[in-house]
PDB file of N, CA and C in Angstrom:
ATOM      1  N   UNK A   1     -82.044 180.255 154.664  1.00  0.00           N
ATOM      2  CA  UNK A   1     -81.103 179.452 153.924  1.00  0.00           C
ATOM      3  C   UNK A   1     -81.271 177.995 154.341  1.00  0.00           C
ATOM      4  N   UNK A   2     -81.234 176.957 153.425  1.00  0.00           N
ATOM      5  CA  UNK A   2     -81.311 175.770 153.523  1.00  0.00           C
ATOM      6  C   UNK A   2     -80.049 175.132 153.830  1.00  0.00           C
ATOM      7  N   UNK A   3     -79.564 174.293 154.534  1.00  0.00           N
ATOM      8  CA  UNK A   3     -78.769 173.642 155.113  1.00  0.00           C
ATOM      9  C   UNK A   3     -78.202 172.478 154.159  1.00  0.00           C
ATOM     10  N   UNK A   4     -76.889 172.157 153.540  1.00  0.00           N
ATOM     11  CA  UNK A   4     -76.603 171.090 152.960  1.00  0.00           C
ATOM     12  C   UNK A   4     -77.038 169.899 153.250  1.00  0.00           C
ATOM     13  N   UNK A   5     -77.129 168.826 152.418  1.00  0.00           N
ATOM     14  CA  UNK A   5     -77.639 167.694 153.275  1.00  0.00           C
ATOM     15  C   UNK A   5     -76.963 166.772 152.339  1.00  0.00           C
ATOM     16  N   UNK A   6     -76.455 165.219 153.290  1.00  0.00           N
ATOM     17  CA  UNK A   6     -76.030 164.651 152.973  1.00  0.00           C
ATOM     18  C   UNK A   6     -76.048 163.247 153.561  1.00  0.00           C
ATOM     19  N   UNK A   7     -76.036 161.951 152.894  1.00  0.00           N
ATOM     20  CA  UNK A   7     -76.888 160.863 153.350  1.00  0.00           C
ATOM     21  C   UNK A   7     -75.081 159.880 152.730  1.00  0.00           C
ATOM     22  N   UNK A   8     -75.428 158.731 153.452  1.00  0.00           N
ATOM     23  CA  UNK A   8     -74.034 158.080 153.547  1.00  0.00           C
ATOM     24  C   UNK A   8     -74.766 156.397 153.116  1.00  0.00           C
ATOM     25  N   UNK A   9     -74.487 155.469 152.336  1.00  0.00           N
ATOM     26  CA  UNK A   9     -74.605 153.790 152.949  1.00  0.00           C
ATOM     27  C   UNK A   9     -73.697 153.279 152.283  1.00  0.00           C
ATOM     28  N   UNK A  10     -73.216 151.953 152.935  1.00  0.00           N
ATOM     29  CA  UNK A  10     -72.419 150.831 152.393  1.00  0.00           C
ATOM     30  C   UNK A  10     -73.389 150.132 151.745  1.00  0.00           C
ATOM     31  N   UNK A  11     -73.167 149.153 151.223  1.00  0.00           N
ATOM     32  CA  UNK A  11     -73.593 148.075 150.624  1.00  0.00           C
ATOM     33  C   UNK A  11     -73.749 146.873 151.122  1.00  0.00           C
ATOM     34  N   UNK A  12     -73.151 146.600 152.278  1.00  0.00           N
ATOM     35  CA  UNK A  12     -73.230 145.681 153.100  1.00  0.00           C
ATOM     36  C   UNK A  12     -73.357 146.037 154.977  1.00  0.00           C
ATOM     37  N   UNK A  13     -73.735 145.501 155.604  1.00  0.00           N
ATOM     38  CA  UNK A  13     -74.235 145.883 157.412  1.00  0.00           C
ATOM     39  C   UNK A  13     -72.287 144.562 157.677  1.00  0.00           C
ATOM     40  N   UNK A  14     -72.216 143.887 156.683  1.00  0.00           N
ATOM     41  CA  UNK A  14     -70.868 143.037 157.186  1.00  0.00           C
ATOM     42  C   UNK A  14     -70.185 142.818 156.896  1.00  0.00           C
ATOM     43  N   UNK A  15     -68.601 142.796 156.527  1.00  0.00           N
ATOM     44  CA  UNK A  15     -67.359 142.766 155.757  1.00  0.00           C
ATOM     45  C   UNK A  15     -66.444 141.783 156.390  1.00  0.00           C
ATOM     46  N   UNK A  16     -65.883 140.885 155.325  1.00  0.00           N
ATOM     47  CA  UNK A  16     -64.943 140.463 155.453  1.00  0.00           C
ATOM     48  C   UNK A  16     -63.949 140.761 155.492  1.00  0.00           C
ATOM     49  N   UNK A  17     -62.609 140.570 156.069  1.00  0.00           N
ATOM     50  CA  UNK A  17     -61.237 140.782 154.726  1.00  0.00           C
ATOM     51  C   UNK A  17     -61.375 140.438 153.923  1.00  0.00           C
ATOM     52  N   UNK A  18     -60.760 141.294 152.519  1.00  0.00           N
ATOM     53  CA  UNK A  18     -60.698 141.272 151.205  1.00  0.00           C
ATOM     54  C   UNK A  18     -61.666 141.294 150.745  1.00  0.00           C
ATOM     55  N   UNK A  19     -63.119 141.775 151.191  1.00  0.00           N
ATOM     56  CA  UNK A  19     -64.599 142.037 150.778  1.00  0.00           C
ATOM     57  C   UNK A  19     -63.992 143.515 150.030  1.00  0.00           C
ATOM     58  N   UNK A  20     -64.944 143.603 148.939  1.00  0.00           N
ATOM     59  CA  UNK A  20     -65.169 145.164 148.296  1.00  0.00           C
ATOM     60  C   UNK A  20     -66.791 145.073 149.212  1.00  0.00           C
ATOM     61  N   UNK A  21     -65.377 146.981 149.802  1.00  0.00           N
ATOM     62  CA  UNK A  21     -66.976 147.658 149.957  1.00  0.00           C
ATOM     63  C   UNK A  21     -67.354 149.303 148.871  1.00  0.00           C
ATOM     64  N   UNK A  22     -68.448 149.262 148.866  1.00  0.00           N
ATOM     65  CA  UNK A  22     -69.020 149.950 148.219  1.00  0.00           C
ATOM     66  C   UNK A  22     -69.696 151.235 149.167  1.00  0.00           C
ATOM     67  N   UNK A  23     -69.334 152.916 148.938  1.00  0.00           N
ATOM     68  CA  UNK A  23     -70.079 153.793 150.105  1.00  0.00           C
ATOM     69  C   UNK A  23     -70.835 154.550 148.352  1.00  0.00           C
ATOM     70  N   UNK A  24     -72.096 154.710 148.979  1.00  0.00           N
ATOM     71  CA  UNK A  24     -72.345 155.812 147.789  1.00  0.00           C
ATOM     72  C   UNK A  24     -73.364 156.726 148.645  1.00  0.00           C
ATOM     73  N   UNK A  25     -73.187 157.975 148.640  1.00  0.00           N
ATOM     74  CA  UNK A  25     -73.136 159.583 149.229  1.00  0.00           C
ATOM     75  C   UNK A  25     -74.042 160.366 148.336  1.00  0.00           C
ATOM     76  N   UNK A  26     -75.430 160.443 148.981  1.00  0.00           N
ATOM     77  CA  UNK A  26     -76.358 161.422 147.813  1.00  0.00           C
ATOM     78  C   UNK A  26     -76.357 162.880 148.947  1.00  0.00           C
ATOM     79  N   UNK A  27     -75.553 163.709 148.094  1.00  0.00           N
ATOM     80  CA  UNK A  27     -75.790 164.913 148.656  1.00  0.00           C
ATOM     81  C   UNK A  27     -76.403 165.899 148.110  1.00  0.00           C
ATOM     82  N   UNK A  28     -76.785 167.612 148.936  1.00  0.00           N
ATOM     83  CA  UNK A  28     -77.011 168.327 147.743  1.00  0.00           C
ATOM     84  C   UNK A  28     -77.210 169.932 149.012  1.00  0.00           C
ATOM     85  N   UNK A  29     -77.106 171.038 147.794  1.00  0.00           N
ATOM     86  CA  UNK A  29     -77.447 171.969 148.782  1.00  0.00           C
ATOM     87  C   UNK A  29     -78.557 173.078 148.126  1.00  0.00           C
ATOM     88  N   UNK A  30     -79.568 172.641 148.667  1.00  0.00           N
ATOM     89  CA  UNK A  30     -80.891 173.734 147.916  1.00  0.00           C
ATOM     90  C   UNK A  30     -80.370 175.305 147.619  1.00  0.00           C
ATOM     91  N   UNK A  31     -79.748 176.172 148.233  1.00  0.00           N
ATOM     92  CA  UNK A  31     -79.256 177.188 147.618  1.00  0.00           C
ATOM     93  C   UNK A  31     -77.903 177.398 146.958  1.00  0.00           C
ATOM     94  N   UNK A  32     -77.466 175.945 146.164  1.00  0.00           N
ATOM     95  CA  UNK A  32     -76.494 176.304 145.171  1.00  0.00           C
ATOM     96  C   UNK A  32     -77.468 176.119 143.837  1.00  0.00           C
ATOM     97  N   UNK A  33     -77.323 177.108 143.310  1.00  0.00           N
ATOM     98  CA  UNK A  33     -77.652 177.154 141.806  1.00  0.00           C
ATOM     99  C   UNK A  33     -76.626 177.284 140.427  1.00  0.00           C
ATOM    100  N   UNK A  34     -77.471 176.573 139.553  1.00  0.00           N
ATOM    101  CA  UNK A  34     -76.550 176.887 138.297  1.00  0.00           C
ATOM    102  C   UNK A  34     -75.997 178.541 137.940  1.00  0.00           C
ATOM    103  N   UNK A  35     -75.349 178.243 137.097  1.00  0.00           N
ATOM    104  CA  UNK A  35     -75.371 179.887 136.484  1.00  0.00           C
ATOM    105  C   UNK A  35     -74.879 179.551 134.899  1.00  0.00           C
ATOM    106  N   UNK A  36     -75.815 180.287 134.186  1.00  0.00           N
ATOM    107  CA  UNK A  36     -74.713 180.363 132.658  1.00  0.00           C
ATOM    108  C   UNK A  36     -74.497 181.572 132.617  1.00  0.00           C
ATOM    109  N   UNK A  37     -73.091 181.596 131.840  1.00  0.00           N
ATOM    110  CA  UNK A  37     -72.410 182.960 131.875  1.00  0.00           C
ATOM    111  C   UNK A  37     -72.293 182.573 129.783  1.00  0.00           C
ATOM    112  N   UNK A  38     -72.373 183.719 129.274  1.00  0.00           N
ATOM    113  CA  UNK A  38     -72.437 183.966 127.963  1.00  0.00           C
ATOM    114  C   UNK A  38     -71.216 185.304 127.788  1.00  0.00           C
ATOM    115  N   UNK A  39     -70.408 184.757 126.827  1.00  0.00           N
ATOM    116  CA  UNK A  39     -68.961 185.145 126.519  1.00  0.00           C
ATOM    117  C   UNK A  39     -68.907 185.529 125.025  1.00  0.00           C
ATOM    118  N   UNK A  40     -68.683 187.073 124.762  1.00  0.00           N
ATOM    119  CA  UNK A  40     -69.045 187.012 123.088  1.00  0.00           C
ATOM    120  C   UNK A  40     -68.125 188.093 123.215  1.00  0.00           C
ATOM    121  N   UNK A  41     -66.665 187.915 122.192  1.00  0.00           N
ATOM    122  CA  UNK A  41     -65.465 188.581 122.247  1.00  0.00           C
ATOM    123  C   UNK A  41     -65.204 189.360 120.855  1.00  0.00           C
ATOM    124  N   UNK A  42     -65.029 190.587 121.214  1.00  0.00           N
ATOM    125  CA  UNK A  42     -64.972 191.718 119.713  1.00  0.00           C
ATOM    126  C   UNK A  42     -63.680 191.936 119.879  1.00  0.00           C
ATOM    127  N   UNK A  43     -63.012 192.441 118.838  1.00  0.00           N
ATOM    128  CA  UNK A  43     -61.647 192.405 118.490  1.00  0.00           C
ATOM    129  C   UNK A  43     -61.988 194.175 118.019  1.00  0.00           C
ATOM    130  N   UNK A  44     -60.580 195.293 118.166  1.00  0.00           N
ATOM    131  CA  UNK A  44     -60.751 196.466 117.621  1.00  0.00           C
ATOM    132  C   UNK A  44     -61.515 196.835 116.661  1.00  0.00           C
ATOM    133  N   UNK A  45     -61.332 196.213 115.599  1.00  0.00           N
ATOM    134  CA  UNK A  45     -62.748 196.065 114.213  1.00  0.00           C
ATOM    135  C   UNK A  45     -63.728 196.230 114.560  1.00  0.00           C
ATOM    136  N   UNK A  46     -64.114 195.709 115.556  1.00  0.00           N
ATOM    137  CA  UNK A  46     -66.041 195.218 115.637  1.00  0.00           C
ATOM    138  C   UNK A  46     -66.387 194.358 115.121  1.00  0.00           C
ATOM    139  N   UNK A  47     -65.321 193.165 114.943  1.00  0.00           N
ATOM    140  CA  UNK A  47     -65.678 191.742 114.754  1.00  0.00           C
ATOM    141  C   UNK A  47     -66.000 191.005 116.119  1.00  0.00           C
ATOM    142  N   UNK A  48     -67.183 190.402 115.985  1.00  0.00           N
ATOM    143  CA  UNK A  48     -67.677 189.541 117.061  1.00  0.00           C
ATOM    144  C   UNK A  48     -67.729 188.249 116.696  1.00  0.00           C
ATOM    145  N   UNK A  49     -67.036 187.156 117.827  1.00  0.00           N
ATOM    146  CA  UNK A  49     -67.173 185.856 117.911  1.00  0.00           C
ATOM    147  C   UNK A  49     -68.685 185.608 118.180  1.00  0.00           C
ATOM    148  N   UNK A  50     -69.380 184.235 117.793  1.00  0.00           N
ATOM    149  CA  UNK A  50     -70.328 183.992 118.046  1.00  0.00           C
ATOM    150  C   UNK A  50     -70.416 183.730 119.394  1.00  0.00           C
ATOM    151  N   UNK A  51     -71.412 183.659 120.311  1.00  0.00           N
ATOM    152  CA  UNK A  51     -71.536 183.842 121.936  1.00  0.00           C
ATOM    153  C   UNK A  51     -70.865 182.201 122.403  1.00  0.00           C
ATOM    154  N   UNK A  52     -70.577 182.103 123.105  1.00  0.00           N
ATOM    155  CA  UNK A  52     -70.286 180.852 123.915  1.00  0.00           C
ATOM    156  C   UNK A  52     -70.934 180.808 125.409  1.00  0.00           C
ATOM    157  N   UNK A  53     -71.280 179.690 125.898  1.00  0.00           N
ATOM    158  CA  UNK A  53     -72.364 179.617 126.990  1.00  0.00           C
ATOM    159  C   UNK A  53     -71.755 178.572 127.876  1.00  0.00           C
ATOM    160  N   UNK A  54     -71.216 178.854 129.045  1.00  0.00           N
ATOM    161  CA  UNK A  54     -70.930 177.065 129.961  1.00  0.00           C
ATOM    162  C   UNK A  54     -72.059 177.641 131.139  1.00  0.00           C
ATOM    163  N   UNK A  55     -72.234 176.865 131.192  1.00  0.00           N
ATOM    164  CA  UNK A  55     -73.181 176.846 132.679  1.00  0.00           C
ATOM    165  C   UNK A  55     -72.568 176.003 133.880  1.00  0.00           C
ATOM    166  N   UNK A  56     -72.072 177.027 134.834  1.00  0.00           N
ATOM    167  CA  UNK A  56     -71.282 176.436 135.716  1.00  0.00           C
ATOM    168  C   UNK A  56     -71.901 176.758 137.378  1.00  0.00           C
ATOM    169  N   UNK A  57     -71.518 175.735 138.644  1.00  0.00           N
ATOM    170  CA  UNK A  57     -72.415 175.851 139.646  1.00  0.00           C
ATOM    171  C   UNK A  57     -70.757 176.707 140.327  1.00  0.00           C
ATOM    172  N   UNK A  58     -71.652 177.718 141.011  1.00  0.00           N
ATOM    173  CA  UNK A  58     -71.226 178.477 142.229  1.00  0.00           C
ATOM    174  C   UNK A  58     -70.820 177.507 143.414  1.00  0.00           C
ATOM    175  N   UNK A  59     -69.811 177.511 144.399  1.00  0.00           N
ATOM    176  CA  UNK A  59     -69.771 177.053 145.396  1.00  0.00           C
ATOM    177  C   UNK A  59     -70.506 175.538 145.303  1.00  0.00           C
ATOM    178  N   UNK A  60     -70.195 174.390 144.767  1.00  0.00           N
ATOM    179  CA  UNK A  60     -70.665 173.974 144.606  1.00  0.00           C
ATOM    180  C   UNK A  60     -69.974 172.647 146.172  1.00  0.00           C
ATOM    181  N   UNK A  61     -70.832 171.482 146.348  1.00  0.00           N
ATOM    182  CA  UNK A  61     -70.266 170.990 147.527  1.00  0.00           C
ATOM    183  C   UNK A  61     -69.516 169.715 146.613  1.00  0.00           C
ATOM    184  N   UNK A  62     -68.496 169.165 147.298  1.00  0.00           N
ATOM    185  CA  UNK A  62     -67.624 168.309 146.988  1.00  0.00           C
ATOM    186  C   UNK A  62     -67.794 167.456 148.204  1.00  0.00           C
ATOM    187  N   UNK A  63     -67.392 165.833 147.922  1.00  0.00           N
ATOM    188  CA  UNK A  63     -67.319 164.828 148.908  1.00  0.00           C
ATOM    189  C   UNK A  63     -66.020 164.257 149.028  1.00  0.00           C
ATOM    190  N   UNK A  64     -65.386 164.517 150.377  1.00  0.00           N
ATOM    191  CA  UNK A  64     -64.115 163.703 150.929  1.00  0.00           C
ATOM    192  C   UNK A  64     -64.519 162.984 151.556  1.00  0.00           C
ATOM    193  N   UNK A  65     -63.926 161.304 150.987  1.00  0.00           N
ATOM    194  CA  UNK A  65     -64.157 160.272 152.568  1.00  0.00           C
ATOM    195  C   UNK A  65     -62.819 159.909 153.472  1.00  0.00           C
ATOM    196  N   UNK A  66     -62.516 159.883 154.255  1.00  0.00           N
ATOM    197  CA  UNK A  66     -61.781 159.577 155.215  1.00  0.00           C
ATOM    198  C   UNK A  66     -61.812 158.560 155.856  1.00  0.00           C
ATOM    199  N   UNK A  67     -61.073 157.637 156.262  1.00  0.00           N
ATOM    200  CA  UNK A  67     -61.316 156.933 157.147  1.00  0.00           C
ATOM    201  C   UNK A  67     -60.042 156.472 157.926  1.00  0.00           C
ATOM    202  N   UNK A  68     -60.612 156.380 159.169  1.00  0.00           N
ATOM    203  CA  UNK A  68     -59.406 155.896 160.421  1.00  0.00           C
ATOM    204  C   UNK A  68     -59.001 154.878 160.658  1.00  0.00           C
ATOM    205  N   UNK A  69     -59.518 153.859 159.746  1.00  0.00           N
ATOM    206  CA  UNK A  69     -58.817 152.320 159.723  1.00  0.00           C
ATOM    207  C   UNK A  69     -57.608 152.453 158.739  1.00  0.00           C
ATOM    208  N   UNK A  70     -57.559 153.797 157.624  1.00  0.00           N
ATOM    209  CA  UNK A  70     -55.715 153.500 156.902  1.00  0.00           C
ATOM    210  C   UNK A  70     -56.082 152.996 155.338  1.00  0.00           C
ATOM    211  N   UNK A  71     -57.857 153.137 155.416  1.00  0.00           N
ATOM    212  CA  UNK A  71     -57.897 152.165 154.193  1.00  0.00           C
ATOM    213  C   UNK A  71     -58.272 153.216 152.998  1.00  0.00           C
ATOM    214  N   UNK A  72     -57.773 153.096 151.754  1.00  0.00           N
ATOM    215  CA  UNK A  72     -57.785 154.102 150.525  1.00  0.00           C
ATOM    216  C   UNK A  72     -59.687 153.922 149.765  1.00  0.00           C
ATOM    217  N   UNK A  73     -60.275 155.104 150.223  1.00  0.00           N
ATOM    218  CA  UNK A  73     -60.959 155.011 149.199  1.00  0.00           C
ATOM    219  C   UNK A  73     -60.816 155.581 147.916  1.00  0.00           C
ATOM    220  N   UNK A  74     -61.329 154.796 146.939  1.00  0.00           N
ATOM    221  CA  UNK A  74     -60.849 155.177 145.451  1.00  0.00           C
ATOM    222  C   UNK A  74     -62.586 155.908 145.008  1.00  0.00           C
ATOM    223  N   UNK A  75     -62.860 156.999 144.121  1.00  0.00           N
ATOM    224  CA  UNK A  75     -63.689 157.944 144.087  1.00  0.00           C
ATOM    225  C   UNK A  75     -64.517 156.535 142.515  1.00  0.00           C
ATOM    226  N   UNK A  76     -65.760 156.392 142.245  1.00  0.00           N
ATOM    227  CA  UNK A  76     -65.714 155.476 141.074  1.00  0.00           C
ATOM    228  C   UNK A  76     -66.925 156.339 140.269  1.00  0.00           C
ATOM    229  N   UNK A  77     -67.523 157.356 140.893  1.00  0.00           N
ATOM    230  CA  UNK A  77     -68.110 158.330 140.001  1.00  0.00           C
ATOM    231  C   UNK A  77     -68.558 159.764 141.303  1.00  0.00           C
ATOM    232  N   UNK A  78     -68.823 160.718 140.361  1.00  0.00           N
ATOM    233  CA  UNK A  78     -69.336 161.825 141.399  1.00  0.00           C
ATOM    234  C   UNK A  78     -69.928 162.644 140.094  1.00  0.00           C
ATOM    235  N   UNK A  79     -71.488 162.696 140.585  1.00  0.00           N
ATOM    236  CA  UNK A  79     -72.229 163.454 139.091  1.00  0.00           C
ATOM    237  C   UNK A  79     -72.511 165.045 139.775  1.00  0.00           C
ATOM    238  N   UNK A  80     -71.996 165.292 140.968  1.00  0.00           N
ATOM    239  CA  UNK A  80     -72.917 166.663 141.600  1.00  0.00           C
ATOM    240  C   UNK A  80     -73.986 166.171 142.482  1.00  0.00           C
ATOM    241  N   UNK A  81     -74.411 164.938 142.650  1.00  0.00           N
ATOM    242  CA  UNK A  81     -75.394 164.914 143.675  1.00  0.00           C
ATOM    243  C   UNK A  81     -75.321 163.399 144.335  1.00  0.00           C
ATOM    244  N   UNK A  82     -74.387 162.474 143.502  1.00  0.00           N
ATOM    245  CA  UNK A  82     -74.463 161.214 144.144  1.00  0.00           C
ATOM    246  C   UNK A  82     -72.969 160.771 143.571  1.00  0.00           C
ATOM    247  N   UNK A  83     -72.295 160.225 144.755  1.00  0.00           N
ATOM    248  CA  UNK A  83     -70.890 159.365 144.537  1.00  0.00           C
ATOM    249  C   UNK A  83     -71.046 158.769 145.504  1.00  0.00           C
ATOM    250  N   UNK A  84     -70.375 157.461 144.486  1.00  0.00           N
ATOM    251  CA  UNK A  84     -69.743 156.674 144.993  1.00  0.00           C
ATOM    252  C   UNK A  84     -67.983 155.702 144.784  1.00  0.00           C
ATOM    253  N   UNK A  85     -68.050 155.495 146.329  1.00  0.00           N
ATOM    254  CA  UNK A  85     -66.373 155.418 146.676  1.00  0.00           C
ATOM    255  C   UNK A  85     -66.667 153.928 146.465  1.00  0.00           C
ATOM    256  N   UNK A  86     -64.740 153.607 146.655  1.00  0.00           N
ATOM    257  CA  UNK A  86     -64.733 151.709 146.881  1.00  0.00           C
ATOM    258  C   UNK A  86     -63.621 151.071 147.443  1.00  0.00           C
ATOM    259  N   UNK A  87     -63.721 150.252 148.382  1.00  0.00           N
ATOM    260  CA  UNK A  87     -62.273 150.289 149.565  1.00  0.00           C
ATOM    261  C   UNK A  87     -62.669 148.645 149.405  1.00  0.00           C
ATOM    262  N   UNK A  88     -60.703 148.134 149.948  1.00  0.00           N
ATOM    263  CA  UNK A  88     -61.272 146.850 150.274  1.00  0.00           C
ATOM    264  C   UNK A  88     -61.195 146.607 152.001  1.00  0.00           C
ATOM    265  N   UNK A  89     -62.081 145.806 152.359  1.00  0.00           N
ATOM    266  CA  UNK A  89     -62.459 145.791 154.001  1.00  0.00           C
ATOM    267  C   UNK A  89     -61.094 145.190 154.381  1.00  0.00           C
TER     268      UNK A  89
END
């Protein structure tokens, strides 16, 4: 089994007060895979809906940031493999 992995940077090495900082987080975990599941619903008759398909990930990993200075990060996208947060320093 492959081990999650996950990589962290700011946008800046230096912050002011009242600087926006920027963290963006490329993660990922080689043994989560997709799955489509196909859904096709008959009623007593033997009338069938046409199939429906979502393709959805198992266990998939999510990113919390935290931090011990008190300061709010706000989430400004997360696609499944890269987010990024935004705080002010």
């Amino acid at each position: 089994m492959a081990a999650p992995t996950a990589t962290a940077a700011l946008n800046a090495a230096v912050y002011s007060p009242g600087d926006q900082m920027t963290l963006t987080v490329t993660y990922g975990d080689a043994d989560t895979r997709p799955v489509t599941v196909t859904v096709v619903v008959t009623d007593a008759q033997g009338n069938s809906s046409a199939p429906a398909r979502v393709t959805a990930v198992i266990d998939p990993l999510t990113v919390t940031v935290t931090d011990d200075s008190g300061r709010t990060w706000t989430k400004l996208s997360d696609n499944g493999a890269v987010a990024v947060y935004r705080a002010v320093a």
